[in-house]
N, C-alpha and C. Protein backbone atom coordinates (compact mmCIF):
# COMPACT_ATOMS: atom_id res chain seq x y z
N UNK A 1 102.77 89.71 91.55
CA UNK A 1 102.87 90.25 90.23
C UNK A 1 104.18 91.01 90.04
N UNK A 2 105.15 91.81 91.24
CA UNK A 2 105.76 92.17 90.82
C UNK A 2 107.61 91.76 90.51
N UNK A 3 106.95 90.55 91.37
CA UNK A 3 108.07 89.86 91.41
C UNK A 3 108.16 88.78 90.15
N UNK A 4 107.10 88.64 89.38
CA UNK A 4 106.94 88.01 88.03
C UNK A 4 107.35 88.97 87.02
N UNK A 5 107.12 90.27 87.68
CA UNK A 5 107.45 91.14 86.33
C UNK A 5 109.02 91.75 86.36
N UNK A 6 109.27 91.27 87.63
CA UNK A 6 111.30 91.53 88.34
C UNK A 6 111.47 90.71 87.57
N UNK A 7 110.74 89.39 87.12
CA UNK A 7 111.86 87.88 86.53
C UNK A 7 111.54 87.46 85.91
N UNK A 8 110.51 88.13 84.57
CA UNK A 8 109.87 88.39 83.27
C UNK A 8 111.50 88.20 82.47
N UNK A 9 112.03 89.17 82.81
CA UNK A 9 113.68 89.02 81.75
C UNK A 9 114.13 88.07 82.02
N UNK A 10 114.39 87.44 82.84
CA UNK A 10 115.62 86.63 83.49
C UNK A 10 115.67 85.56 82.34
N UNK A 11 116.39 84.90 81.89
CA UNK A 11 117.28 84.07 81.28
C UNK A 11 117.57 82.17 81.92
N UNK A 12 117.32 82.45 82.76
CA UNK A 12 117.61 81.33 83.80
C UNK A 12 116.48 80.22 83.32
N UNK A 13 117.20 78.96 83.33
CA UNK A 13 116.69 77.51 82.81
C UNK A 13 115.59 77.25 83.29
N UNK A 14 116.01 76.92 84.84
CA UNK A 14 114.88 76.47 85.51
C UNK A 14 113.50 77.80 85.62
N UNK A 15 112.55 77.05 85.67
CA UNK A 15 110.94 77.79 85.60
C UNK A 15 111.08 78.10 86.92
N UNK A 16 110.23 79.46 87.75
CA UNK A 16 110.04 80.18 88.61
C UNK A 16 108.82 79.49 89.30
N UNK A 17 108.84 79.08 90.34
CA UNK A 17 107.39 77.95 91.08
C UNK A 17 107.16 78.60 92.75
N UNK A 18 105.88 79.57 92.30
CA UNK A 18 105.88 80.20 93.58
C UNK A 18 104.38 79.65 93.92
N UNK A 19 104.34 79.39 95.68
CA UNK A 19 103.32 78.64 96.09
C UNK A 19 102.07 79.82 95.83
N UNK A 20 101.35 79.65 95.19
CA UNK A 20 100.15 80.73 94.85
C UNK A 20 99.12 81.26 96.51
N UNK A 21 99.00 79.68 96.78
CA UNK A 21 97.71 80.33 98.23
C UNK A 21 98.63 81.07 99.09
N UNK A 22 100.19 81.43 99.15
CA UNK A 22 100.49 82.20 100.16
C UNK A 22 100.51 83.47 99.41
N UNK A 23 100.68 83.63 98.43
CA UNK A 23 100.59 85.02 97.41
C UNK A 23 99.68 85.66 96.98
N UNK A 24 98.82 86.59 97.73
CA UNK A 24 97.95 87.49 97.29
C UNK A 24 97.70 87.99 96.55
N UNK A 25 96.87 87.53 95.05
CA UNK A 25 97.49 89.02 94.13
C UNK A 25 97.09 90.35 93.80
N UNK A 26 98.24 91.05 94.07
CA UNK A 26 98.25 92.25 93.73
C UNK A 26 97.27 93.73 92.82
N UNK A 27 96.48 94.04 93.85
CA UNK A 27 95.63 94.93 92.99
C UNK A 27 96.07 95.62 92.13
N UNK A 28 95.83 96.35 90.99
CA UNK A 28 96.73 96.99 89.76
C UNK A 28 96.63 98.11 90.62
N UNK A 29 97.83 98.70 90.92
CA UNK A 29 97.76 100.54 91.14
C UNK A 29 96.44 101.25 90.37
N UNK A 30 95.70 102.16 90.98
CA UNK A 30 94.96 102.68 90.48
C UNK A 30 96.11 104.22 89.40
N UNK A 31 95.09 104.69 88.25
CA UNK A 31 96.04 105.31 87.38
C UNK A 31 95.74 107.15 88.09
N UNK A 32 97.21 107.31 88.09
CA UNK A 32 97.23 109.12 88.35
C UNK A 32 96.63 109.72 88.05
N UNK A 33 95.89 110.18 88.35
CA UNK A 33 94.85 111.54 87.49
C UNK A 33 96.05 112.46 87.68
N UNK A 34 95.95 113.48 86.23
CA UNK A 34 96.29 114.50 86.34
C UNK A 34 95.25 115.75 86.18
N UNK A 35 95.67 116.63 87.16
CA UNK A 35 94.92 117.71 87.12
C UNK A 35 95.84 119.06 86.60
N UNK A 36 94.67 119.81 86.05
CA UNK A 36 95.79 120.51 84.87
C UNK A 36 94.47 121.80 85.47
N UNK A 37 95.59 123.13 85.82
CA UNK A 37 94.51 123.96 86.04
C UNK A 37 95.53 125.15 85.42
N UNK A 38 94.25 125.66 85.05
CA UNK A 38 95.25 127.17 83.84
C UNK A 38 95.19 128.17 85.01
N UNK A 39 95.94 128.85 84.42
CA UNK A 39 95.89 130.18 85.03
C UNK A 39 95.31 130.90 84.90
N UNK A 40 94.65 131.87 85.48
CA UNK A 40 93.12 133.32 85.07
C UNK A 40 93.73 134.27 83.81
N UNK A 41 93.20 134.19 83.59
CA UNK A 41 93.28 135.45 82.67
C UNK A 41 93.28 135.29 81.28
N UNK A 42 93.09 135.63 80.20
CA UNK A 42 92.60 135.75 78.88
C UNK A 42 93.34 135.74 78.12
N UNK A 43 93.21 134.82 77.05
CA UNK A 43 94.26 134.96 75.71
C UNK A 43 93.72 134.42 74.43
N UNK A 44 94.05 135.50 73.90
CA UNK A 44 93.84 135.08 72.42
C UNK A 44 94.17 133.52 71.07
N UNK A 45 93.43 133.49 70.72
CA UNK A 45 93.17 132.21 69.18
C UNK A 45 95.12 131.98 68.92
N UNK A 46 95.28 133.01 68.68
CA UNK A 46 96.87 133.53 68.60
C UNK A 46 98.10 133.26 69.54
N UNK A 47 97.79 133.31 70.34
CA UNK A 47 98.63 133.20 71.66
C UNK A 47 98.35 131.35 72.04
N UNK A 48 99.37 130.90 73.00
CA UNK A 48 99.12 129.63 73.03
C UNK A 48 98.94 129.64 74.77
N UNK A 49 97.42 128.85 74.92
CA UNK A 49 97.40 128.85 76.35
C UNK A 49 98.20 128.70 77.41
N UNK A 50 98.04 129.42 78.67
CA UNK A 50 98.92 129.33 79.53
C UNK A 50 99.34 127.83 80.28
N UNK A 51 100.29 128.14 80.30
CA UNK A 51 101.38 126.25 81.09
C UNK A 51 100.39 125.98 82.05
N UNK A 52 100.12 124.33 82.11
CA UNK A 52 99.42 123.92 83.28
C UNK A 52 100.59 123.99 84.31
N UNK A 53 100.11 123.99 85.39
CA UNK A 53 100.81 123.72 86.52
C UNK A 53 101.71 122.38 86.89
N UNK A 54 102.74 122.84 87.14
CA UNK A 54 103.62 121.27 87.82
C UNK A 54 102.45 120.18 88.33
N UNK A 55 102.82 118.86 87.91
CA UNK A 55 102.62 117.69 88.90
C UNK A 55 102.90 118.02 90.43
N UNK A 56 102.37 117.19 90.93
CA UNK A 56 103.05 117.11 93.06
C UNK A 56 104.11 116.28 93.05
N UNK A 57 104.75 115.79 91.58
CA UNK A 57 105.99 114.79 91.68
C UNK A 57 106.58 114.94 90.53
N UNK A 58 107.22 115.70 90.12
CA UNK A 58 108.26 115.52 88.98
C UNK A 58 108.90 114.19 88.92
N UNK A 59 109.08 113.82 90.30
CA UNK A 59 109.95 113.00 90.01
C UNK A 59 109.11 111.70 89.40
N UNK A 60 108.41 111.53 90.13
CA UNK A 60 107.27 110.29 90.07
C UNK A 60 106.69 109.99 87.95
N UNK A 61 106.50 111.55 87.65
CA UNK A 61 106.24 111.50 86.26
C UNK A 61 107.34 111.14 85.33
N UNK A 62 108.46 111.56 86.02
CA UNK A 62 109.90 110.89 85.56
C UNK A 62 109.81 109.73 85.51
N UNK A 63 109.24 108.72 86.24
CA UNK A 63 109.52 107.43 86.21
C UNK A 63 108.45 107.04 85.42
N UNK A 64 107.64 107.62 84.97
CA UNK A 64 106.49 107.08 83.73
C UNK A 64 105.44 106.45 83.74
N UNK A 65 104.80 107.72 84.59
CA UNK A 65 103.59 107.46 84.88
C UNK A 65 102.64 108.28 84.24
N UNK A 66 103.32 108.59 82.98
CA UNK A 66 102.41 109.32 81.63
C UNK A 66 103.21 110.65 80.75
N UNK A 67 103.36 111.06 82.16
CA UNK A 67 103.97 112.39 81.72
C UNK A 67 105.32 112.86 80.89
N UNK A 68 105.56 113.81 80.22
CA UNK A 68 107.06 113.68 79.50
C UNK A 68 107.69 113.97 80.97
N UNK A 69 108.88 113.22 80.75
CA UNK A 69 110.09 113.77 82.27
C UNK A 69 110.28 115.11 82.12
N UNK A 70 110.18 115.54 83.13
CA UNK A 70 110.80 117.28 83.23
C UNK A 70 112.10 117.25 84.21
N UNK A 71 112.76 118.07 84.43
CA UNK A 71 114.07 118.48 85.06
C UNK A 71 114.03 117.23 86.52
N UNK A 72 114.82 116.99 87.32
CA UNK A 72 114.75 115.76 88.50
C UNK A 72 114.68 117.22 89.64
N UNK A 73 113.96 116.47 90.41
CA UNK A 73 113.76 116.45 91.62
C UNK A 73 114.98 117.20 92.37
N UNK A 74 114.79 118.69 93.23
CA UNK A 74 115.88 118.98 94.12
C UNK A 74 116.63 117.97 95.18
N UNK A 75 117.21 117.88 95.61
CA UNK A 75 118.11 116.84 96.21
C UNK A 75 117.05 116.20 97.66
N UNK A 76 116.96 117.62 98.41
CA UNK A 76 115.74 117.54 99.38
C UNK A 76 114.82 117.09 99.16
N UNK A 77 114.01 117.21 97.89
CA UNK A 77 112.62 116.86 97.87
C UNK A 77 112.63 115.43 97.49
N UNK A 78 113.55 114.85 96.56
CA UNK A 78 113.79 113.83 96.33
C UNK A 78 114.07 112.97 97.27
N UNK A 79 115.27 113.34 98.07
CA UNK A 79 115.50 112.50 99.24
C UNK A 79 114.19 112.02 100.43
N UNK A 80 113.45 113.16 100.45
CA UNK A 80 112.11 113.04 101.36
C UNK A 80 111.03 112.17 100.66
N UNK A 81 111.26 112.03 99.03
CA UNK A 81 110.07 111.41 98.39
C UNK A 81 110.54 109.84 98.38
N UNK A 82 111.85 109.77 98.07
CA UNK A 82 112.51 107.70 98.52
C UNK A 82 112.17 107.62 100.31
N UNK A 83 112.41 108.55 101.70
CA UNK A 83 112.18 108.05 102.16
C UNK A 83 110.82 107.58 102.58
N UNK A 84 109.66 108.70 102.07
CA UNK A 84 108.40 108.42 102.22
C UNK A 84 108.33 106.82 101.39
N UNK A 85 109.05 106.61 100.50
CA UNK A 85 108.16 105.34 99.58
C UNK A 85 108.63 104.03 100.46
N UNK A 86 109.83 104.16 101.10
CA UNK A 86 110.80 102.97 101.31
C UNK A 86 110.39 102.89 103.08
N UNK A 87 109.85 103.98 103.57
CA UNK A 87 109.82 103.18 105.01
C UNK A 87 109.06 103.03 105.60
N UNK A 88 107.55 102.64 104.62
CA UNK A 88 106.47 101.45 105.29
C UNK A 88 107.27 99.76 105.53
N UNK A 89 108.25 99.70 104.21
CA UNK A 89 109.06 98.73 104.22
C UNK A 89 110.02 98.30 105.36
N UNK A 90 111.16 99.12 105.66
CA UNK A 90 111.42 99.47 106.53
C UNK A 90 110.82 99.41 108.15
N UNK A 91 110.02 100.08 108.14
CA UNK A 91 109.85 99.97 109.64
C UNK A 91 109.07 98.33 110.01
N UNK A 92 108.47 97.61 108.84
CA UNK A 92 108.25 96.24 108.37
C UNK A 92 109.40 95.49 109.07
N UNK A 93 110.71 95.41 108.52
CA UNK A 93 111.38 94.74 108.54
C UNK A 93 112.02 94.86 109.91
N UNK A 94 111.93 95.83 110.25
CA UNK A 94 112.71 96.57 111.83
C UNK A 94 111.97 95.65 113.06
N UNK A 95 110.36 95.99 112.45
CA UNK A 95 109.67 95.14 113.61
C UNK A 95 109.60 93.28 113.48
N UNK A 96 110.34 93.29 112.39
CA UNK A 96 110.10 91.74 111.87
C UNK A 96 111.62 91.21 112.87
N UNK A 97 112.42 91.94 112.62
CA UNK A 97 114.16 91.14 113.00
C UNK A 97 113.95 91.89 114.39
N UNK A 98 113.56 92.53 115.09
CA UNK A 98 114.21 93.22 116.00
C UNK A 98 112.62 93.31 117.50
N UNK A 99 111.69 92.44 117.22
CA UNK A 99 110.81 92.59 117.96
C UNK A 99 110.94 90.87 118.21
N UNK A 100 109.89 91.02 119.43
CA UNK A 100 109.56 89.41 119.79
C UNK A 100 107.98 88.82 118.92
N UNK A 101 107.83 89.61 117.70
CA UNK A 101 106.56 89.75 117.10
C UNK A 101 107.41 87.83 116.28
N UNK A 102 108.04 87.94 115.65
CA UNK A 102 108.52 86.13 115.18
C UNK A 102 110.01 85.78 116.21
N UNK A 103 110.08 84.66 116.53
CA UNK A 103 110.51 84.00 117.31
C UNK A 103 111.83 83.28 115.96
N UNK A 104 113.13 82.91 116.59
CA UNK A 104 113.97 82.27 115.28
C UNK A 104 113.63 81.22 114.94
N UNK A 105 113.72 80.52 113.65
CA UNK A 105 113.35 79.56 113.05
C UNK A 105 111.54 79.79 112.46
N UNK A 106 110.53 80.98 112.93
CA UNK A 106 109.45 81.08 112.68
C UNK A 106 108.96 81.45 111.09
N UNK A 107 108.33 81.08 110.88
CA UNK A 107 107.92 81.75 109.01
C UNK A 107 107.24 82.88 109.33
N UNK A 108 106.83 83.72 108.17
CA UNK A 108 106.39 84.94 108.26
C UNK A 108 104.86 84.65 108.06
N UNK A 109 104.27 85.40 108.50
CA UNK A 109 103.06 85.49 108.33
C UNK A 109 102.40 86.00 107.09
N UNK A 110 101.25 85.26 105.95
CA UNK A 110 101.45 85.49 105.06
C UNK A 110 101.23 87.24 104.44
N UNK A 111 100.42 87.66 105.01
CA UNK A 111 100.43 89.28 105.00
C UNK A 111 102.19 89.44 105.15
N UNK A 112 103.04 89.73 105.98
CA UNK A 112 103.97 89.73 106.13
C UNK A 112 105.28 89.58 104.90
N UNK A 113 104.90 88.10 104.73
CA UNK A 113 105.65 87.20 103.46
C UNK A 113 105.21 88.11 102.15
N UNK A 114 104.16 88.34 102.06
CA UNK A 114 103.59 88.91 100.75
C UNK A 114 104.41 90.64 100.18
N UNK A 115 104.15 90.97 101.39
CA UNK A 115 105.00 92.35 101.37
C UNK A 115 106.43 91.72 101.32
N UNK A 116 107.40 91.29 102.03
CA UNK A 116 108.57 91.14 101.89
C UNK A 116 108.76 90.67 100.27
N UNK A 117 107.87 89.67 100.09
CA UNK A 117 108.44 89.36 98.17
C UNK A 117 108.19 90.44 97.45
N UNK A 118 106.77 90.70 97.42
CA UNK A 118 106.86 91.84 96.64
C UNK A 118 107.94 93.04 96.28
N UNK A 119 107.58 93.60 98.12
CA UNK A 119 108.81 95.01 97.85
C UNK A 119 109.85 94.80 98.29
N UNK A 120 111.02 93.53 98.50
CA UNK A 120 111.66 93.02 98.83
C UNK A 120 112.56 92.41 97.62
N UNK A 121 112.30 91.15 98.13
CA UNK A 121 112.87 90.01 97.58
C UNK A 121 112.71 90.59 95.83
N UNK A 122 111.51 90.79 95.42
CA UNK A 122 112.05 90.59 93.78
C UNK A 122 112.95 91.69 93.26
N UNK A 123 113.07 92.57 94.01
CA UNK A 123 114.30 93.38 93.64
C UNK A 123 115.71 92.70 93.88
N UNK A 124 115.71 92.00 94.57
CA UNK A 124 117.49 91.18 94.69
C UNK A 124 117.89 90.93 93.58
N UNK A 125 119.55 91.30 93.73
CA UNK A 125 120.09 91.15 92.05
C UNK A 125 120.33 89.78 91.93
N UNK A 126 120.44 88.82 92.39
CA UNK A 126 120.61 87.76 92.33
C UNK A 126 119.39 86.61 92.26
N UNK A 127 117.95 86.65 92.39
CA UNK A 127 116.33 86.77 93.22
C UNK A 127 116.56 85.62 92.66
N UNK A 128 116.62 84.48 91.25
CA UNK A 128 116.44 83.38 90.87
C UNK A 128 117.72 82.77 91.50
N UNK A 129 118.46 82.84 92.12
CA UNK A 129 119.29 81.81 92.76
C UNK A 129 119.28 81.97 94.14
N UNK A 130 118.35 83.14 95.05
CA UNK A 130 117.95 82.92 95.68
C UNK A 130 116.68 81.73 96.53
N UNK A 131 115.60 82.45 95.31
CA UNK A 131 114.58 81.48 95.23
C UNK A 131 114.69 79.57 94.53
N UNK A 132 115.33 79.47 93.69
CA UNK A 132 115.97 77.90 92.98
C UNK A 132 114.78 77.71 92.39
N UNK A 133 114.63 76.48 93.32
CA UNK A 133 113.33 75.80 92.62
C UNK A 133 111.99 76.34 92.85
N UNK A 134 111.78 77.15 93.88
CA UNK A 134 110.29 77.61 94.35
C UNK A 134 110.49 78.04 95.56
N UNK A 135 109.62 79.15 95.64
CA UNK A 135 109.45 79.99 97.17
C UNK A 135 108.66 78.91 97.69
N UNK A 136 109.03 78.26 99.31
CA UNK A 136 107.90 78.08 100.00
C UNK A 136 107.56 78.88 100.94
N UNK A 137 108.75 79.41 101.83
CA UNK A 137 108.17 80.61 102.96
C UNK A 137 109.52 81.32 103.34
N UNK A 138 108.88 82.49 103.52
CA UNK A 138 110.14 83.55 104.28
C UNK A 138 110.22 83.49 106.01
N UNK A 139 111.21 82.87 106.04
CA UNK A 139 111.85 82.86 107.53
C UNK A 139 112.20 83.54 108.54
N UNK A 140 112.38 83.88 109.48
CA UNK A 140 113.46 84.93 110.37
C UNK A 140 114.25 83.49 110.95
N UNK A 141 115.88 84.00 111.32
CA UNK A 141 116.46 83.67 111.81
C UNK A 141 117.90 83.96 111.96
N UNK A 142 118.37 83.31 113.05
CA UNK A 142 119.91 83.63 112.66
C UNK A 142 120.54 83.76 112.15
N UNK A 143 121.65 84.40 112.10
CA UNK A 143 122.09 84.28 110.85
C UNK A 143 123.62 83.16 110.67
N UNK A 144 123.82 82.14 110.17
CA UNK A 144 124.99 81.12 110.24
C UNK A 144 126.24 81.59 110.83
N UNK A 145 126.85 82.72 110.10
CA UNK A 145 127.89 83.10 110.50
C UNK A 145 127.98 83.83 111.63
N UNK A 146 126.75 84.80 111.77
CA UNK A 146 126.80 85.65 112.80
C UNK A 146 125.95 85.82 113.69
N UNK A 147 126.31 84.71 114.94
CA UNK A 147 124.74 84.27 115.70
C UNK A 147 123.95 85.46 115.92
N UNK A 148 124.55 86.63 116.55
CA UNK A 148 124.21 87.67 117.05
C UNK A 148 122.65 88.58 116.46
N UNK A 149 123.24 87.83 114.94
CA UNK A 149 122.56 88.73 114.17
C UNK A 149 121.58 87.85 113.74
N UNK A 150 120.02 88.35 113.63
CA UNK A 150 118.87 87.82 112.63
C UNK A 150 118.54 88.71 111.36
N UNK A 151 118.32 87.35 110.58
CA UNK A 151 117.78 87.80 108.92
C UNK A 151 117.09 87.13 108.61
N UNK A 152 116.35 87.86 107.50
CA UNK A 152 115.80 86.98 106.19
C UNK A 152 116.01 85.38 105.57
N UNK A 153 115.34 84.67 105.96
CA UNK A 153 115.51 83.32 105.08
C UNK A 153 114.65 82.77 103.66
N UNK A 154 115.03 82.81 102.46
CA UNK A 154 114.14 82.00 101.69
C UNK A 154 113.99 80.99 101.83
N UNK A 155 112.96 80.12 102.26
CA UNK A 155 112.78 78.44 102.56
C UNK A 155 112.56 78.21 100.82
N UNK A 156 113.07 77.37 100.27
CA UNK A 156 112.63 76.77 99.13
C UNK A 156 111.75 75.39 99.18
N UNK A 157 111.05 75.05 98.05
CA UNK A 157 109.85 73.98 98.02
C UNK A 157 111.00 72.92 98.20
N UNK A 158 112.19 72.97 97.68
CA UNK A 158 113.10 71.46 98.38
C UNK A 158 113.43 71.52 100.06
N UNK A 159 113.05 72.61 100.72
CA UNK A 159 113.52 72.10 102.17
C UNK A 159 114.90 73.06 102.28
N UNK A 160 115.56 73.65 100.96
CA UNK A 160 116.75 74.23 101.63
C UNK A 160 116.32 76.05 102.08
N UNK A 161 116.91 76.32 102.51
CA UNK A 161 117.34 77.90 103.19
C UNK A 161 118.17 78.75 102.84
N UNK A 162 118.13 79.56 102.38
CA UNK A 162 119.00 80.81 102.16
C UNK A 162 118.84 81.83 102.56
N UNK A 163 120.27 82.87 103.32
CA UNK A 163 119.26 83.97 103.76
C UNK A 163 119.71 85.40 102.49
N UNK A 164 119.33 85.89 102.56
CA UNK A 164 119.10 87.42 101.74
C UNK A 164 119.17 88.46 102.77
N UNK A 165 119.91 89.38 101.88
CA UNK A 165 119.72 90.74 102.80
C UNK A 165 118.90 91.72 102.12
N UNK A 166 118.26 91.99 102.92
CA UNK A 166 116.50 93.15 102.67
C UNK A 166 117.62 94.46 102.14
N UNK A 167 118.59 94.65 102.36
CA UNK A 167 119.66 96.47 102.08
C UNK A 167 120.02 95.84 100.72
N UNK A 168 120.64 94.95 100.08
CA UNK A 168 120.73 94.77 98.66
C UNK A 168 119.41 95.01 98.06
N UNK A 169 118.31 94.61 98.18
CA UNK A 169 117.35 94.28 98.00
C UNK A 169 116.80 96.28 97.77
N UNK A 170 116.59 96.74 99.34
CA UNK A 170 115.94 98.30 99.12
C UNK A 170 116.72 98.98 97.75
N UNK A 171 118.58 98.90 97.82
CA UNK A 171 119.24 99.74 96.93
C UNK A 171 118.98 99.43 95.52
N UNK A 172 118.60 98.24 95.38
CA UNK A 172 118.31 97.37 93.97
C UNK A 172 117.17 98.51 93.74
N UNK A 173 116.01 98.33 94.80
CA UNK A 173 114.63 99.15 94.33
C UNK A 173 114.62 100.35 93.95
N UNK A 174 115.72 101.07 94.75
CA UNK A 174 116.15 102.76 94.91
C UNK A 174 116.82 102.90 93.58
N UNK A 175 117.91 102.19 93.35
CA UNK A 175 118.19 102.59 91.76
C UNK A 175 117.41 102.16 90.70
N UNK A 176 116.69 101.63 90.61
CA UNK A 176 115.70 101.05 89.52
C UNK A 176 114.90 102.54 89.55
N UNK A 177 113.65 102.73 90.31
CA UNK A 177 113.18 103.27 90.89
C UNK A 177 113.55 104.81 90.97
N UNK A 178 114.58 105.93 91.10
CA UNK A 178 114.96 106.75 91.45
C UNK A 178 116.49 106.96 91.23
N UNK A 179 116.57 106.70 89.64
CA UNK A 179 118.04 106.15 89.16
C UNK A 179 118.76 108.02 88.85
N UNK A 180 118.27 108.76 89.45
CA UNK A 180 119.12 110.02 89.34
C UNK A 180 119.31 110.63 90.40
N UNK A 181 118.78 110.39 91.62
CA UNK A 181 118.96 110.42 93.20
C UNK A 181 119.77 109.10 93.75
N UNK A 182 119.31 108.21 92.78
CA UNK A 182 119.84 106.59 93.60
C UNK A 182 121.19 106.64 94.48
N UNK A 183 122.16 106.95 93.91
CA UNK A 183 123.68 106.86 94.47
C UNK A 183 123.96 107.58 95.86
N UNK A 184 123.68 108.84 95.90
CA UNK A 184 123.85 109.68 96.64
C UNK A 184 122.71 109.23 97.95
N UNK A 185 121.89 108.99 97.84
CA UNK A 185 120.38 108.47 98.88
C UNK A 185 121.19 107.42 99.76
N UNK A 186 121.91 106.46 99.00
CA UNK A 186 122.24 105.25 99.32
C UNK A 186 123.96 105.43 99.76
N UNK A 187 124.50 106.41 99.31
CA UNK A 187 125.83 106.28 100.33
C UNK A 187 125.19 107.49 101.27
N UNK A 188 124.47 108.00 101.44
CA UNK A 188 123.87 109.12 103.13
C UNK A 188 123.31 108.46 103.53
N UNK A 189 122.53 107.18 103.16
CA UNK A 189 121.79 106.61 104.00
C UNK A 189 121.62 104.99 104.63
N UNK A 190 122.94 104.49 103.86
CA UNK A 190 122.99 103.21 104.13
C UNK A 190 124.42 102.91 104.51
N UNK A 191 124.39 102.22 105.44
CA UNK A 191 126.13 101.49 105.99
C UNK A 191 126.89 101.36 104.57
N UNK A 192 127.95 101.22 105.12
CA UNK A 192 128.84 101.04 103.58
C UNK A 192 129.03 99.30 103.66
N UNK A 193 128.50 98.57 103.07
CA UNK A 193 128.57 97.32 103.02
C UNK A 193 129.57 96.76 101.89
């Protein structure tokens, strides 16, 4: 779902053809409760009740999840709230390229695959000329130019391969996502590519 709703805008000719039985779909986020607790004490018809209390995320209500935006996030708290969101992903991908858990040339497993499109792949700025004609499976493997190194492959329903890098992909999510922390998160925390 969210990679339909990454390429809901897109412009591009060809139709989007993703193999459905490897794609799980996506439970709807359940919705935020907010809890709103006053403060003690007494006031008059006249007087206007006392301020509920902050959210546990300014920032999070910033991104519009009901609430009017209030002031952003201190630099710290912010920085601690992208890395909490971004490195179930992360440590995903760490054990995907860097363990003997897939072997090169192996597809992902579809639990695996499902997470990588989702919080992955449909953030790529480029995602419809990645994907072409249709996702068939996400790959590990070498990488062409640089044996040394393993990545990401999109297998397409024609048989061809492309690989993607998962760091275009996180920064795509981080500025979408956390577009008043984005810049600064991403030159402290990512290679300069």
């Amino acid at each position: 779902m969210a990679l339909a709703a990454a390429l809901a805008g897109s412009t591009a000719a060809a139709p989007l053809v993703l193999r459905a039985r490897r794609l799980a779909p996506c439970a709807a986020a359940p919705a935020l409760s907010r809890r709103k607790s006053l403060l003690s004490g007494t006031h008059t018809a006249d007087e206007p009740p006392p301020p509920a209390q902050p959210p546990a995320s300014k920032l999070a209500d910033a991104l519009g999840t009901g609430a009017e935006p209030g002031p952003p996030l201190p630099w710290k708290a912010a920085e601690a709230e992208i890395v909490r969101d971004i490195d179930p992903v992360v440590q995903l991908i760490k054990d995907i390229l860097h363990s003997d858990r897939y072997g090169d040339g192996e597809c992902l497993s579809p639990k695996d695959e499902n997470i990588i499109v989702e919080k992955l792949l449909a953030y790529h700025p480029r995602v419809d000329d990645k994907i072409g004609c249709g996702l068939d499976a996400i790959m590990v493997d070498r990488h062409p130019q640089f044996r040394k190194s393993r990545c990401l492959f999109v297998v397409r329903t024609d048989g061809v391969w492309i690989d993607f890098s998962y760091q275009k992909c996180l920064r795509a999510y981080i500025r979408e996502k956390y577009p008043s922390h984005a810049e600064r998160f991403i030159r402290e925390h990512f290679k300069r590519t």
